[in-house]
N, C-alpha and C. Protein backbone atom coordinates (compact mmCIF):
# COMPACT_ATOMS: atom_id res chain seq x y z
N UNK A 1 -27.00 41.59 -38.94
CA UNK A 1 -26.31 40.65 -39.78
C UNK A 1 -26.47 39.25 -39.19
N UNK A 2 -26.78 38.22 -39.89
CA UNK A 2 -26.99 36.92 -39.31
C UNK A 2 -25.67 36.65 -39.37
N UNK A 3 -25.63 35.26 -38.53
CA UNK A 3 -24.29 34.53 -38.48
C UNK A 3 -24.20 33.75 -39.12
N UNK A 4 -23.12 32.92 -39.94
CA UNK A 4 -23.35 31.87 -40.92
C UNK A 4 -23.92 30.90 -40.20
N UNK A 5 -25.00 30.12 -41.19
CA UNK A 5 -25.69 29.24 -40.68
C UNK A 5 -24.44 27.86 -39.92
N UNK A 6 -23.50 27.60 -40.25
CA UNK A 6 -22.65 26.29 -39.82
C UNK A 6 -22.24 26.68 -38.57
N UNK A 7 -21.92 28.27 -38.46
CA UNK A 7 -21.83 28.73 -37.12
C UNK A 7 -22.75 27.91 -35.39
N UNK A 8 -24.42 28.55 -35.85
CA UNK A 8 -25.22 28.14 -35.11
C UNK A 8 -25.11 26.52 -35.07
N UNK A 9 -25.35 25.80 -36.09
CA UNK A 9 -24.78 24.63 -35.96
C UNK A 9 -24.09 23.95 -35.20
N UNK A 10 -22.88 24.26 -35.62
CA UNK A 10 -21.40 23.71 -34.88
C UNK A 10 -22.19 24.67 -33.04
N UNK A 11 -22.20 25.48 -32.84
CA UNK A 11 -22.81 25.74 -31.56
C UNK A 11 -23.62 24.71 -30.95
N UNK A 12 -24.72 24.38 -31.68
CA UNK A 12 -25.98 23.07 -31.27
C UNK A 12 -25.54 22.52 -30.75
N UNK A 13 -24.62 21.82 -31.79
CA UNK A 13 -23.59 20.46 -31.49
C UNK A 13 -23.04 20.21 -30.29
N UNK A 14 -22.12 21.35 -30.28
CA UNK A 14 -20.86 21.47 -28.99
C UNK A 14 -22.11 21.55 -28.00
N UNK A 15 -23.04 22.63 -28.12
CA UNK A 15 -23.93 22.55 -26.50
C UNK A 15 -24.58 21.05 -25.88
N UNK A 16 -25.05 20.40 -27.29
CA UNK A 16 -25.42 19.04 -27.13
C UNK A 16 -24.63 17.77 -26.82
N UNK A 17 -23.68 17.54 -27.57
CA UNK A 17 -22.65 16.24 -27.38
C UNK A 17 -21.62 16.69 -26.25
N UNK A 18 -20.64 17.37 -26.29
CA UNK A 18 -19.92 17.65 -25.07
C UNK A 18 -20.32 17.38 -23.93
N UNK A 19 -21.91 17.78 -23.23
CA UNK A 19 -22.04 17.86 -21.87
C UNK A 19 -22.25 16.18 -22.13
N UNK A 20 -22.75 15.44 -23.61
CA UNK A 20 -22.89 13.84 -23.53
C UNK A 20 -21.71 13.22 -23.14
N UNK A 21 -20.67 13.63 -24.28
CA UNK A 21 -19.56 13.07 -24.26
C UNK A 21 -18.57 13.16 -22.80
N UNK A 22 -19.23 14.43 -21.77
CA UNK A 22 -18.72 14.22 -20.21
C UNK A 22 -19.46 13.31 -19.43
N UNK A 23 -20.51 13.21 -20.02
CA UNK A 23 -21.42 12.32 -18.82
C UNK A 23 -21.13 10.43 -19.14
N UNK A 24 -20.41 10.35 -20.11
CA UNK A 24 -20.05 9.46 -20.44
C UNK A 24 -18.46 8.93 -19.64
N UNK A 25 -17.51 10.26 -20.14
CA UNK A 25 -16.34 10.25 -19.64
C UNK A 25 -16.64 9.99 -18.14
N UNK A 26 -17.48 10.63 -17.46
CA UNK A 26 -17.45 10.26 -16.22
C UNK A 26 -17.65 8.85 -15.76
N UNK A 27 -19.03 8.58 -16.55
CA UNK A 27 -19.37 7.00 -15.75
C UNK A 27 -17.82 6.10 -16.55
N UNK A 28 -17.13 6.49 -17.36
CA UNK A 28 -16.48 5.35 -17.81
C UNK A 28 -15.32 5.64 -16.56
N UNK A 29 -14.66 6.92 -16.23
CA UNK A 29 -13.81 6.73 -15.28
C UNK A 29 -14.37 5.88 -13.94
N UNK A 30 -16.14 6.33 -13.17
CA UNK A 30 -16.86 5.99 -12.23
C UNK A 30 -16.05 4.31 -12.44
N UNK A 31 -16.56 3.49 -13.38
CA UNK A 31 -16.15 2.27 -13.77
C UNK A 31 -15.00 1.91 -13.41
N UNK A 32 -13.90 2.60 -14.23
CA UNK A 32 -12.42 1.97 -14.40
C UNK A 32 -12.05 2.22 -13.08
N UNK A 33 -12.28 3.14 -11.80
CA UNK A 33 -11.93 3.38 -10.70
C UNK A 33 -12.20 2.07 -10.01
N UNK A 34 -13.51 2.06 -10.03
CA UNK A 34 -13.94 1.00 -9.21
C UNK A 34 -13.53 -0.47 -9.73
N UNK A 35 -13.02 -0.99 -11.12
CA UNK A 35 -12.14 -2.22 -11.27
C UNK A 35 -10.66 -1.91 -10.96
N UNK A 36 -10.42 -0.66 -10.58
CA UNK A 36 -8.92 -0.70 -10.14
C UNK A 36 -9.00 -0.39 -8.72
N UNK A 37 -9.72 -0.19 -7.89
CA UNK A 37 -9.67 0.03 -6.38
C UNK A 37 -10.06 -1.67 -6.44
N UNK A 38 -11.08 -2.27 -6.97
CA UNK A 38 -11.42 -3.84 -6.51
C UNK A 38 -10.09 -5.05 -6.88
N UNK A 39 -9.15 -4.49 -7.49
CA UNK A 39 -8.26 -5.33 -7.57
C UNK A 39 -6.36 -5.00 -7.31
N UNK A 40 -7.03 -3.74 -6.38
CA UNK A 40 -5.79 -3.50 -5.83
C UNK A 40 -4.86 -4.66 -5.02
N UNK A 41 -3.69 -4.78 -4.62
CA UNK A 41 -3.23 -5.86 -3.88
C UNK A 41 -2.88 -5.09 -2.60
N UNK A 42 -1.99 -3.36 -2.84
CA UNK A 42 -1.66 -3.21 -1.29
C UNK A 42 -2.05 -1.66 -1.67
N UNK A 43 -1.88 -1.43 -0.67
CA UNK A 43 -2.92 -0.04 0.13
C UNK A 43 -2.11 1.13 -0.74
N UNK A 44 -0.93 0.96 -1.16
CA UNK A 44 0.20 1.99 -1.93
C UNK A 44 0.13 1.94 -2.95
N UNK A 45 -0.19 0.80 -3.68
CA UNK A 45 -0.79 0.48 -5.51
C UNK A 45 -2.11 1.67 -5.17
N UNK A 46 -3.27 0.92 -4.26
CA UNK A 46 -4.49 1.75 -4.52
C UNK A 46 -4.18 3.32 -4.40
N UNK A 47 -3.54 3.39 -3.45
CA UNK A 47 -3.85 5.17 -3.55
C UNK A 47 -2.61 5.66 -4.63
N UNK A 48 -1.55 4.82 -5.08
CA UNK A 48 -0.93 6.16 -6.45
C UNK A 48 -2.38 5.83 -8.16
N UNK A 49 -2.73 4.71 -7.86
CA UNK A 49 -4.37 4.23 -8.63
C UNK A 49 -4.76 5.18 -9.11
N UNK A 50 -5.68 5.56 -7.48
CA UNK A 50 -7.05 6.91 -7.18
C UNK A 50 -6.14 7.97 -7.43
N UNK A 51 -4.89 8.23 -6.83
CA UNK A 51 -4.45 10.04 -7.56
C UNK A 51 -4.08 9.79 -8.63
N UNK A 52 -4.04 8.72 -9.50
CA UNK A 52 -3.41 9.05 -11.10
C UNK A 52 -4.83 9.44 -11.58
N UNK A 53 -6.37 8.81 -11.06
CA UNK A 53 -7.14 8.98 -11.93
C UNK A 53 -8.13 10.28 -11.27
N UNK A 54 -7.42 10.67 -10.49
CA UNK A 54 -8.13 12.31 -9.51
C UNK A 54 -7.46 13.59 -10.56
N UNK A 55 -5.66 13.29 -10.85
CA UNK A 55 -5.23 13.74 -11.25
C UNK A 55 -5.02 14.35 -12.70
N UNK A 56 -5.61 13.55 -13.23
CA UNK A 56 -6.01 13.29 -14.73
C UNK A 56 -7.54 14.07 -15.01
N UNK A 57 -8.10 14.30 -14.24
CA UNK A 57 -9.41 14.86 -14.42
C UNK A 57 -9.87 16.48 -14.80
N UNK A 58 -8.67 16.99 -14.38
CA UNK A 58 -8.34 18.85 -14.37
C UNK A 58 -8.45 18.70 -16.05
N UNK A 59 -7.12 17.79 -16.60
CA UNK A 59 -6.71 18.15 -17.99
C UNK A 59 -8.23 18.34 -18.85
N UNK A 60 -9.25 17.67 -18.55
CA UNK A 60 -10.30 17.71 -19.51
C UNK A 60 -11.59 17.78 -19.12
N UNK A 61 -11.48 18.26 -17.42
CA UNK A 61 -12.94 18.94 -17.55
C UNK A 61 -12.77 19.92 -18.24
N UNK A 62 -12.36 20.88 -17.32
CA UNK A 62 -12.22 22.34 -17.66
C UNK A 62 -12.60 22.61 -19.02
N UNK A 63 -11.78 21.96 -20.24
CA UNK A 63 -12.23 22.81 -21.66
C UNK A 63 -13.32 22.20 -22.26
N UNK A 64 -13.88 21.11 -21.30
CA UNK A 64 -15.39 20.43 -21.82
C UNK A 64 -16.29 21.40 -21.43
N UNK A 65 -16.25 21.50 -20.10
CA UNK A 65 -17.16 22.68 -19.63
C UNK A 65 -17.05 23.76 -20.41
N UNK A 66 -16.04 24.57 -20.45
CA UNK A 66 -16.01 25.49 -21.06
C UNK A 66 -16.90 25.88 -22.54
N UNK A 67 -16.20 24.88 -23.06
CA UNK A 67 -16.54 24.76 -24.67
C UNK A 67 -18.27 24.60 -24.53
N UNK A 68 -18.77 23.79 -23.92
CA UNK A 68 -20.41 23.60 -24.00
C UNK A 68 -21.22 24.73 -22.89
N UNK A 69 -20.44 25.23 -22.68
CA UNK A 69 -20.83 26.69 -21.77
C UNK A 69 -20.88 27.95 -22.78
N UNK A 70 -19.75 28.28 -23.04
CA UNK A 70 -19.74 29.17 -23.98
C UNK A 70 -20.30 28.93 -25.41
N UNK A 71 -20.64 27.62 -25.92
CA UNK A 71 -22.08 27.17 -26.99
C UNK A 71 -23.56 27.84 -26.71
N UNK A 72 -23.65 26.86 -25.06
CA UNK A 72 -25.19 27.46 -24.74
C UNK A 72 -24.97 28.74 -24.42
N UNK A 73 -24.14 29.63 -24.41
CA UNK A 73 -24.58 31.17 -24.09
C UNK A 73 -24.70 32.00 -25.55
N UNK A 74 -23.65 31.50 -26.54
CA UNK A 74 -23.72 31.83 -27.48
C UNK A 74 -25.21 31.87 -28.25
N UNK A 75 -25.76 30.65 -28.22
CA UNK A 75 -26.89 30.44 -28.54
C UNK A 75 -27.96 31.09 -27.82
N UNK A 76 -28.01 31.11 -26.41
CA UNK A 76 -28.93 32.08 -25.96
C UNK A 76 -28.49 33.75 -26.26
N UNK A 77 -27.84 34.18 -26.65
CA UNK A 77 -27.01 35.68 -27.07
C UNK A 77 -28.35 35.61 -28.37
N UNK A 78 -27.82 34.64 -29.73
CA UNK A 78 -28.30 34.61 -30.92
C UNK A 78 -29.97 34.84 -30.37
N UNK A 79 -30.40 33.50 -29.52
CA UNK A 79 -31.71 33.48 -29.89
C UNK A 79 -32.50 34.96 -28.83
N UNK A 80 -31.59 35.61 -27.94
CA UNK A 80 -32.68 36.74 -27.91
C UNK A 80 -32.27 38.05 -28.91
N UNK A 81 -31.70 37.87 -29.38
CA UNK A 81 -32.03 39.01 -31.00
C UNK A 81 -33.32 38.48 -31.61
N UNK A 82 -32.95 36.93 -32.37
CA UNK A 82 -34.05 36.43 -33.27
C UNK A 82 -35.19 37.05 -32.66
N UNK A 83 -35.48 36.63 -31.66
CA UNK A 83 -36.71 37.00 -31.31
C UNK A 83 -37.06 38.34 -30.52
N UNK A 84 -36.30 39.65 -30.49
CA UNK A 84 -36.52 41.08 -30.74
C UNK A 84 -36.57 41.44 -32.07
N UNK A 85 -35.83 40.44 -33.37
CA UNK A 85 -36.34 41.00 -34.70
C UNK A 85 -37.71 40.18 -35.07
N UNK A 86 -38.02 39.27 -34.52
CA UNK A 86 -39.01 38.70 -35.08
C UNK A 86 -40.37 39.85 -34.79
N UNK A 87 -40.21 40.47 -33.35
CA UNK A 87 -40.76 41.40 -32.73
C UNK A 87 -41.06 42.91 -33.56
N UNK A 88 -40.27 43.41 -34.27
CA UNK A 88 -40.37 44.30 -34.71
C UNK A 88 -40.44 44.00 -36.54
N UNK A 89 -40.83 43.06 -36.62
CA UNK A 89 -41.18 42.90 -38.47
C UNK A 89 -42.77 43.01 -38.20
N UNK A 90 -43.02 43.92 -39.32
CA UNK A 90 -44.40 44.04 -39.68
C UNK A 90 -45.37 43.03 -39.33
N UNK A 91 -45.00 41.89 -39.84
CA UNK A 91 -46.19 40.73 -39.43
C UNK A 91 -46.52 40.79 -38.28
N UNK A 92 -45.33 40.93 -37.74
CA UNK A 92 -45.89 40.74 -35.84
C UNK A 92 -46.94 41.54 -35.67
N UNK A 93 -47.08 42.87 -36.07
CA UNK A 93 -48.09 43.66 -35.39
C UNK A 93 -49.59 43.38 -35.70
């Protein structure tokens, strides 16, 4: 039984943009860290700074990874059927 086509789709997607949309999230935190460590005034501003933005990081790796992990496996699941049925249709032989 195939899967609905919007299925594979929406899979593409999530495997493709997510790992973008982290590599982005990252350099933009990389950034905002480094204009808030460069304009710290005392040593107790900077470090509650760096753990608000260390701390903040759990909430939304985790289900980024996840989500574009479990896409690309999904998709590798789909594509080795496709190609054991492509294997066993007449043409092939």
């Amino acid at each position: 039984m195939a899967p609905p086509p919007h299925l594979v789709s929406l899979a593409q997607w999530i495997g493709i943009m997510v790992p973008a949309i982290y590599a982005g999230m990252t350099v933009q935190d990389s950034l905002a860290v480094r204009t808030f460590l460069a304009h710290a005034t005392q040593p107790k501003i900077l470090a509650k700074q760096w753990l608000h933005m260390y701390q903040r990081r759990p909430y939304w790796v985790v289900p980024t990874v996840a989500a574009s992990t479990t896409s690309n496996i999904y998709l590798a699941w789909r594509s080795s059927f496709a190609q054991a049925s492509e294997m066993r249709t007449p043409s092939a032989l």
